[in-house]
C-alpha atoms as a PDB file:
ATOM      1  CA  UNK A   1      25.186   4.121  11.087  1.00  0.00           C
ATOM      2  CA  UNK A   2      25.427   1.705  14.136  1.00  0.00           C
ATOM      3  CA  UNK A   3      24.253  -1.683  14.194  1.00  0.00           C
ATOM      4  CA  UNK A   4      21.743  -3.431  17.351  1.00  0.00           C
ATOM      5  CA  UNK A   5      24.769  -2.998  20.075  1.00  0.00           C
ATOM      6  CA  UNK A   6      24.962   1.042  19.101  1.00  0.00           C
ATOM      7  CA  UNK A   7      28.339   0.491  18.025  1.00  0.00           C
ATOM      8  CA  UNK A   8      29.549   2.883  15.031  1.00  0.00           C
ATOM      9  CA  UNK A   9      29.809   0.763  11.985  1.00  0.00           C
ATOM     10  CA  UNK A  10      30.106   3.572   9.602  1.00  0.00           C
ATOM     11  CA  UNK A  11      30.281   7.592  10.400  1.00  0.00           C
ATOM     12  CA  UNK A  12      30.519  10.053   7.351  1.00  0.00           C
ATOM     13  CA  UNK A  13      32.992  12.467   8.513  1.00  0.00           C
ATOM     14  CA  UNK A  14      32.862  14.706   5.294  1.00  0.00           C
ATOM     15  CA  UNK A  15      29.532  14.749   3.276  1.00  0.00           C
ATOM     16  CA  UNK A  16      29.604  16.018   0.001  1.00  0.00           C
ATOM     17  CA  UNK A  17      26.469  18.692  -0.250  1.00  0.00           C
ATOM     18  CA  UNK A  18      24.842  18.924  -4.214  1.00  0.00           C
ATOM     19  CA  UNK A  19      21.851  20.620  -5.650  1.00  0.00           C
ATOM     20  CA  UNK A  20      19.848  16.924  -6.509  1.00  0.00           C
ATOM     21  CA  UNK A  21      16.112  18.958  -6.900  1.00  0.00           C
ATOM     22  CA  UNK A  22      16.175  22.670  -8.176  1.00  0.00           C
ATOM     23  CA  UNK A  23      13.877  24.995  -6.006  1.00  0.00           C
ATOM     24  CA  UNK A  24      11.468  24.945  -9.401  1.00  0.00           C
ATOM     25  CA  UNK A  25      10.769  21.559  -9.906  1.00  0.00           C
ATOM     26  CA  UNK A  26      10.565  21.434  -5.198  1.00  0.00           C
ATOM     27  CA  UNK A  27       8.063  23.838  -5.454  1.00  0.00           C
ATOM     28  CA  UNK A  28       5.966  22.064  -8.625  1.00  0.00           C
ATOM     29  CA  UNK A  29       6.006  19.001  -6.168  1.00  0.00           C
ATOM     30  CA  UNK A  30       5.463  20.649  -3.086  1.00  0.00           C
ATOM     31  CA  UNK A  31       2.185  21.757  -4.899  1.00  0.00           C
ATOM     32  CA  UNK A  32       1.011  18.238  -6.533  1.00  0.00           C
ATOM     33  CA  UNK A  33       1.624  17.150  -2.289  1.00  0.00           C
ATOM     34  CA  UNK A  34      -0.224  19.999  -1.227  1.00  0.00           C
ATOM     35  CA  UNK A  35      -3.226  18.931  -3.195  1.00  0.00           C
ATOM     36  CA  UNK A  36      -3.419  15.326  -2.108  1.00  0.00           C
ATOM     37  CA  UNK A  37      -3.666  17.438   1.413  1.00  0.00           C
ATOM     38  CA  UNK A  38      -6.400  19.912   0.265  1.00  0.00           C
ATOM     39  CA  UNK A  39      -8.364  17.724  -2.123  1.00  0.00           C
ATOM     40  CA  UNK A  40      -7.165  14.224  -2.344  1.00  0.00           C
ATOM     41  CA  UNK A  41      -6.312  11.068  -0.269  1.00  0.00           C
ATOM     42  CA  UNK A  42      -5.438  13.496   3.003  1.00  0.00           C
ATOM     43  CA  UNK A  43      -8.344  15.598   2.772  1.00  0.00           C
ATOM     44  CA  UNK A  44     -10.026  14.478   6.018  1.00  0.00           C
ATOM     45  CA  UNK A  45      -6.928  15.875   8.059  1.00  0.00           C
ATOM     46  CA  UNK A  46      -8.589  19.442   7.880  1.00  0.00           C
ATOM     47  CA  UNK A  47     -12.219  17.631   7.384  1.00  0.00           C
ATOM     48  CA  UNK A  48     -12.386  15.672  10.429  1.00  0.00           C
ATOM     49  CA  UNK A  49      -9.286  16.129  12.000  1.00  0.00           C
ATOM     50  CA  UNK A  50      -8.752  20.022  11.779  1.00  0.00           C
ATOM     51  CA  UNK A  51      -5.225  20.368  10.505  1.00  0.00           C
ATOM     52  CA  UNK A  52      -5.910  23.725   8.857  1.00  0.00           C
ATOM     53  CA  UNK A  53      -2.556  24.623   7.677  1.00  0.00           C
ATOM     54  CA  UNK A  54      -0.647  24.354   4.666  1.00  0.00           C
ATOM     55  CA  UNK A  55       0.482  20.881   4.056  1.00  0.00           C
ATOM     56  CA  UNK A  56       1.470  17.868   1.614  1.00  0.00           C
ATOM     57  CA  UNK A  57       1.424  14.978   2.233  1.00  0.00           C
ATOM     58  CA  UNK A  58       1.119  11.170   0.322  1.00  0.00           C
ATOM     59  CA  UNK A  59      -0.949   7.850   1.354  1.00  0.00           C
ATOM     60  CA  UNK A  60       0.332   4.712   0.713  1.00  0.00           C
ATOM     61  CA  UNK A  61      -1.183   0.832   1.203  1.00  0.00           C
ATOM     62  CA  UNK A  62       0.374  -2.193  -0.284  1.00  0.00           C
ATOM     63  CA  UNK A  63      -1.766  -4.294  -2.182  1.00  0.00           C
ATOM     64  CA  UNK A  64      -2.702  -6.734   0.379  1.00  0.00           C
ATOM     65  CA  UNK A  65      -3.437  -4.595   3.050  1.00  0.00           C
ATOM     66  CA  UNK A  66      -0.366  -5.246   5.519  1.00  0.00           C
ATOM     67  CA  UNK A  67       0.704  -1.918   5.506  1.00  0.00           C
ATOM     68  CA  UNK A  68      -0.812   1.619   5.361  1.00  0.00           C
ATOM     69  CA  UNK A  69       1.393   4.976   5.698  1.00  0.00           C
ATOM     70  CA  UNK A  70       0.765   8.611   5.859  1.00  0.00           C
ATOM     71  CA  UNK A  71       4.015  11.027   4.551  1.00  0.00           C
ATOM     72  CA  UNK A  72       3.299  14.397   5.181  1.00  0.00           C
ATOM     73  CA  UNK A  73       4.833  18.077   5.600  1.00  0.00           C
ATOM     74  CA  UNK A  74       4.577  21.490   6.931  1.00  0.00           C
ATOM     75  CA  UNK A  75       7.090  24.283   5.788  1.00  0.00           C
ATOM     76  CA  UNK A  76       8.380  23.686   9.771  1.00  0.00           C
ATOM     77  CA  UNK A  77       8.322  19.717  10.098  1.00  0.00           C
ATOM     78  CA  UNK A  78       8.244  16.809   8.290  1.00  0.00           C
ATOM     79  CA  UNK A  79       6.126  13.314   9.963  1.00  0.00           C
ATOM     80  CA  UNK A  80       5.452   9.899   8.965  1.00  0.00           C
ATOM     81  CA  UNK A  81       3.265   7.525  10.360  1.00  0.00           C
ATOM     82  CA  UNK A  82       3.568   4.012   9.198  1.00  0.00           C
ATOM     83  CA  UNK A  83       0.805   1.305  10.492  1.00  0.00           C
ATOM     84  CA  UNK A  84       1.281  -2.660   9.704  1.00  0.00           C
ATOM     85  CA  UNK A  85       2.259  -5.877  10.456  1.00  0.00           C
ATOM     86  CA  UNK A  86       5.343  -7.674  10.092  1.00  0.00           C
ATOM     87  CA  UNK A  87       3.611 -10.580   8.927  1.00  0.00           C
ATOM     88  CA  UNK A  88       2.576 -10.735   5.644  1.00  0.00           C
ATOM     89  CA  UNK A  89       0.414 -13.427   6.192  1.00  0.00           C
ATOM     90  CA  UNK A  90      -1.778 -10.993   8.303  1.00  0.00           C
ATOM     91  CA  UNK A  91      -3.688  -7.718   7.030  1.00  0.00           C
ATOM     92  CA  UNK A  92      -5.043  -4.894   8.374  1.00  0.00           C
ATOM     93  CA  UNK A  93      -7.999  -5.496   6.550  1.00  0.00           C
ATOM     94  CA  UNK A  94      -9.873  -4.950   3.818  1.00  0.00           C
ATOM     95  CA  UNK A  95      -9.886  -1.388   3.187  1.00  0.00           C
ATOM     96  CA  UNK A  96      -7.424  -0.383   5.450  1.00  0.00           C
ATOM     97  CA  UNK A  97      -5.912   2.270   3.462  1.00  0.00           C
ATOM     98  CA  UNK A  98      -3.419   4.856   4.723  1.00  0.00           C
ATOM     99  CA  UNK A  99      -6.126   7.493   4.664  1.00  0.00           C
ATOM    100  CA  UNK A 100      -8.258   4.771   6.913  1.00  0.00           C
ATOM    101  CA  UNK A 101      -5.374   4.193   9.322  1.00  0.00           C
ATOM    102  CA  UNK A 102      -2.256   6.632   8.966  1.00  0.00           C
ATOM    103  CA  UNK A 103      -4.050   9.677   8.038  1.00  0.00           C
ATOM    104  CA  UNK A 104      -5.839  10.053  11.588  1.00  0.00           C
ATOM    105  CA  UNK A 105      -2.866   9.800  13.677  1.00  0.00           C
ATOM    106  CA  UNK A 106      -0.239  11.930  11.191  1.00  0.00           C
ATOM    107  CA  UNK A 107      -3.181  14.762  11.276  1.00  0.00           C
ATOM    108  CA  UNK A 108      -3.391  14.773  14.993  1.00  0.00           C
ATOM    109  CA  UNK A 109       0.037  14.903  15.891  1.00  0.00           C
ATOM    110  CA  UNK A 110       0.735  17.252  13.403  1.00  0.00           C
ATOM    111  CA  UNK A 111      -2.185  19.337  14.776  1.00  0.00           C
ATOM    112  CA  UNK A 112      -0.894  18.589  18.233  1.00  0.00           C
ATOM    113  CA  UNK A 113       2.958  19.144  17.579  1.00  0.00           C
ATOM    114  CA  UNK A 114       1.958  22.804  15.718  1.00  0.00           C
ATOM    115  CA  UNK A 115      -0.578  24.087  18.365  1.00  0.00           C
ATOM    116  CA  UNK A 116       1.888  23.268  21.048  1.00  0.00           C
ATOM    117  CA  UNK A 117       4.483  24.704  19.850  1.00  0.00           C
ATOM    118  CA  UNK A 118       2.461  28.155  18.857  1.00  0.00           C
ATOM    119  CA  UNK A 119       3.685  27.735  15.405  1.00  0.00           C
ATOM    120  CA  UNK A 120       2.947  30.476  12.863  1.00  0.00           C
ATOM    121  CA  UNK A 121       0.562  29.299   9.546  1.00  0.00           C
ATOM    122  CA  UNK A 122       3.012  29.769   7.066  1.00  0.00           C
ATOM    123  CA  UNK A 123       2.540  28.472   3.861  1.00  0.00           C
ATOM    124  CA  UNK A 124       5.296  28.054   1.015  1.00  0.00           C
ATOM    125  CA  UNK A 125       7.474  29.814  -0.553  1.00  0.00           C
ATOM    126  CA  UNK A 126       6.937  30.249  -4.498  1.00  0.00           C
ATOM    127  CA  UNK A 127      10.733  30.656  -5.989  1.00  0.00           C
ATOM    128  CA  UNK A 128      10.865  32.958  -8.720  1.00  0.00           C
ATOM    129  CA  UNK A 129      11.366  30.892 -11.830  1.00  0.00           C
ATOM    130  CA  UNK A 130       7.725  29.520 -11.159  1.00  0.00           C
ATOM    131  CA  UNK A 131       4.226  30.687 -12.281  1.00  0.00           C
ATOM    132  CA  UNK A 132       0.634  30.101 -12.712  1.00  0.00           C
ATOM    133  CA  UNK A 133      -0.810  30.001 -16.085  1.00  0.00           C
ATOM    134  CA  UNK A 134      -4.633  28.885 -17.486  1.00  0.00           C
ATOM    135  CA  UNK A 135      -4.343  26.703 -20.091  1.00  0.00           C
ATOM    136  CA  UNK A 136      -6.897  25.055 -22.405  1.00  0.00           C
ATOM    137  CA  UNK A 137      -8.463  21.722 -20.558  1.00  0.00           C
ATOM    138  CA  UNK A 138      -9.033  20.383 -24.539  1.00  0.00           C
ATOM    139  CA  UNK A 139      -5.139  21.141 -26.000  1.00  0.00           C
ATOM    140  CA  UNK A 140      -3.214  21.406 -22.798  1.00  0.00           C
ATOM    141  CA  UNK A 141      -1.647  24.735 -24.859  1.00  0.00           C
ATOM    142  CA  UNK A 142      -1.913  28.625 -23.342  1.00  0.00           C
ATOM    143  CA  UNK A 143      -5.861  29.246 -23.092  1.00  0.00           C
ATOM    144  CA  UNK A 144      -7.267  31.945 -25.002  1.00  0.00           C
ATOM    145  CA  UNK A 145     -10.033  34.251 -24.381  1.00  0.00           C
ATOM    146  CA  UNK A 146     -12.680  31.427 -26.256  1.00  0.00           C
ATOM    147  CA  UNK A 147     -11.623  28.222 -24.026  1.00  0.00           C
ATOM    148  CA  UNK A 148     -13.983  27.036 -23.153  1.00  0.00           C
ATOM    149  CA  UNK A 149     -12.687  25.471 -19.455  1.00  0.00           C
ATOM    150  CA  UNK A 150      -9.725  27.002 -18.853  1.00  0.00           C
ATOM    151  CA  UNK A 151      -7.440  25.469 -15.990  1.00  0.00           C
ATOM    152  CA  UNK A 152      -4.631  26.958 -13.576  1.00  0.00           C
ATOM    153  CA  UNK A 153      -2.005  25.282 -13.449  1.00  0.00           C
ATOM    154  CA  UNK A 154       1.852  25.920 -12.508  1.00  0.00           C
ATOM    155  CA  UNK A 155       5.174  25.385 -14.412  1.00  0.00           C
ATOM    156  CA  UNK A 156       8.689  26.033 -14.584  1.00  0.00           C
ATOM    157  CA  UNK A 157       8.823  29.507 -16.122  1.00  0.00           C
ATOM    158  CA  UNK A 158      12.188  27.673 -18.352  1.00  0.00           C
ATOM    159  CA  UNK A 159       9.599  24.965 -19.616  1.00  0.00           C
ATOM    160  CA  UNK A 160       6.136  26.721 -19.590  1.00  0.00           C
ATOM    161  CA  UNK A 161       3.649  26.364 -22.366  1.00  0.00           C
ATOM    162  CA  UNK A 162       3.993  29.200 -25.177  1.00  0.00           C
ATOM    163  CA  UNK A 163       1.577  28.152 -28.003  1.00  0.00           C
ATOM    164  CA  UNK A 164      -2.176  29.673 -27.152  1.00  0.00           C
ATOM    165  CA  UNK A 165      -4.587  26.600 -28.225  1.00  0.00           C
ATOM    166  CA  UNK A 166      -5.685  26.502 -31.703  1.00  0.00           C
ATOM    167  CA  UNK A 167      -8.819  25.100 -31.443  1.00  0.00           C
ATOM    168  CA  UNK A 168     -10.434  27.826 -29.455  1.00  0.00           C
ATOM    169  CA  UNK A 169      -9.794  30.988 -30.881  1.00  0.00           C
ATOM    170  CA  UNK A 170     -11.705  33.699 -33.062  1.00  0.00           C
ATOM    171  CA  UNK A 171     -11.652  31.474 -36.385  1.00  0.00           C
ATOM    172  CA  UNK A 172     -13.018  28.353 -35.001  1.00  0.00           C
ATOM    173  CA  UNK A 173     -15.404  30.049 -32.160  1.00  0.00           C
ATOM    174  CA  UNK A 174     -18.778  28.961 -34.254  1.00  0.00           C
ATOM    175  CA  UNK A 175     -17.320  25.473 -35.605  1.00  0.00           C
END
């Protein structure tokens, strides 16, 4: 860490390394990310800006509008772009979210910075300890065959759903 004159004021000569996220529960929240990318908040960087790789990312704004910020991620790079004032009596405006303001300029560098560099799409990496499953959308337990709307979703194979729903099953199918 140095201070304004560049001088050293602290310098960690021997880190300790430890496990803080396992590669399960990175992967479960590399996904959420992804979708805020694909469907959510940073959908417009493939919409309009034509970052078509695979991504995650998170928009933030404070409340009144005096900062906006776009977090995102590749499986190569990680970028943030943060846009504001340093006056809170000013604001960028009313709606002057991060996907207004951050979004644009994170997807185009990120666009930019990949094409340049003749990066390969690569997407992530599912650990094994991880897996999709379709539960019930009603009971949130293991869908069976009479779900109605059945949804994908992923877990932690140690902490995964085992109970198939007992509202929709053979019994029950003409209640």
């Amino acid at each position: 860490i140095k201070d304004h004159f560049g001088n050293t004021i602290f310098e960690n000569l021997h880190p300790v390394k430890r496990e803080v996220l396992s590669k399960e529960t990175a992967y479960i929240m590399t996904d959420l990310l992804k979708d805020v990318v694909q469907n959510g908040t940073g959908r417009n960087s493939h919409i309009v800006y034509g970052f078509n790789r695979p991504a995650g990312g998170k928009t933030g704004t404070t409340n009144d509008h005096t900062d906006a910020w776009f977090i995102g991620f590749t499986p190569q790079i990680v970028a943030g772009v943060w846009v504001g004032l340093d006056n809170p009596a000013l604001s960028l405006g009313p709606g002057q979210s991060g996907a207004i303001v951050a979004l644009p300029i994170w997807a185009k560098f990120m666009k930019t910075y990949h094409d340049t560099l003749d990066l390969p799409i690569e997407d992530f990496e599912m650990p094994d300890g991880v897996e999709w499953l379709y539960i019930c959308s009603d009971t949130k337990e293991l869908a069976s065959p009479y779900c109605p709307v059945k949804v994908k979703e992923i877990f932690n194979s140690k902490f995964k759903p085992t109970k198939v729903c007992h509202i929709h099953n053979r019994i029950h199918r003409n209640h």
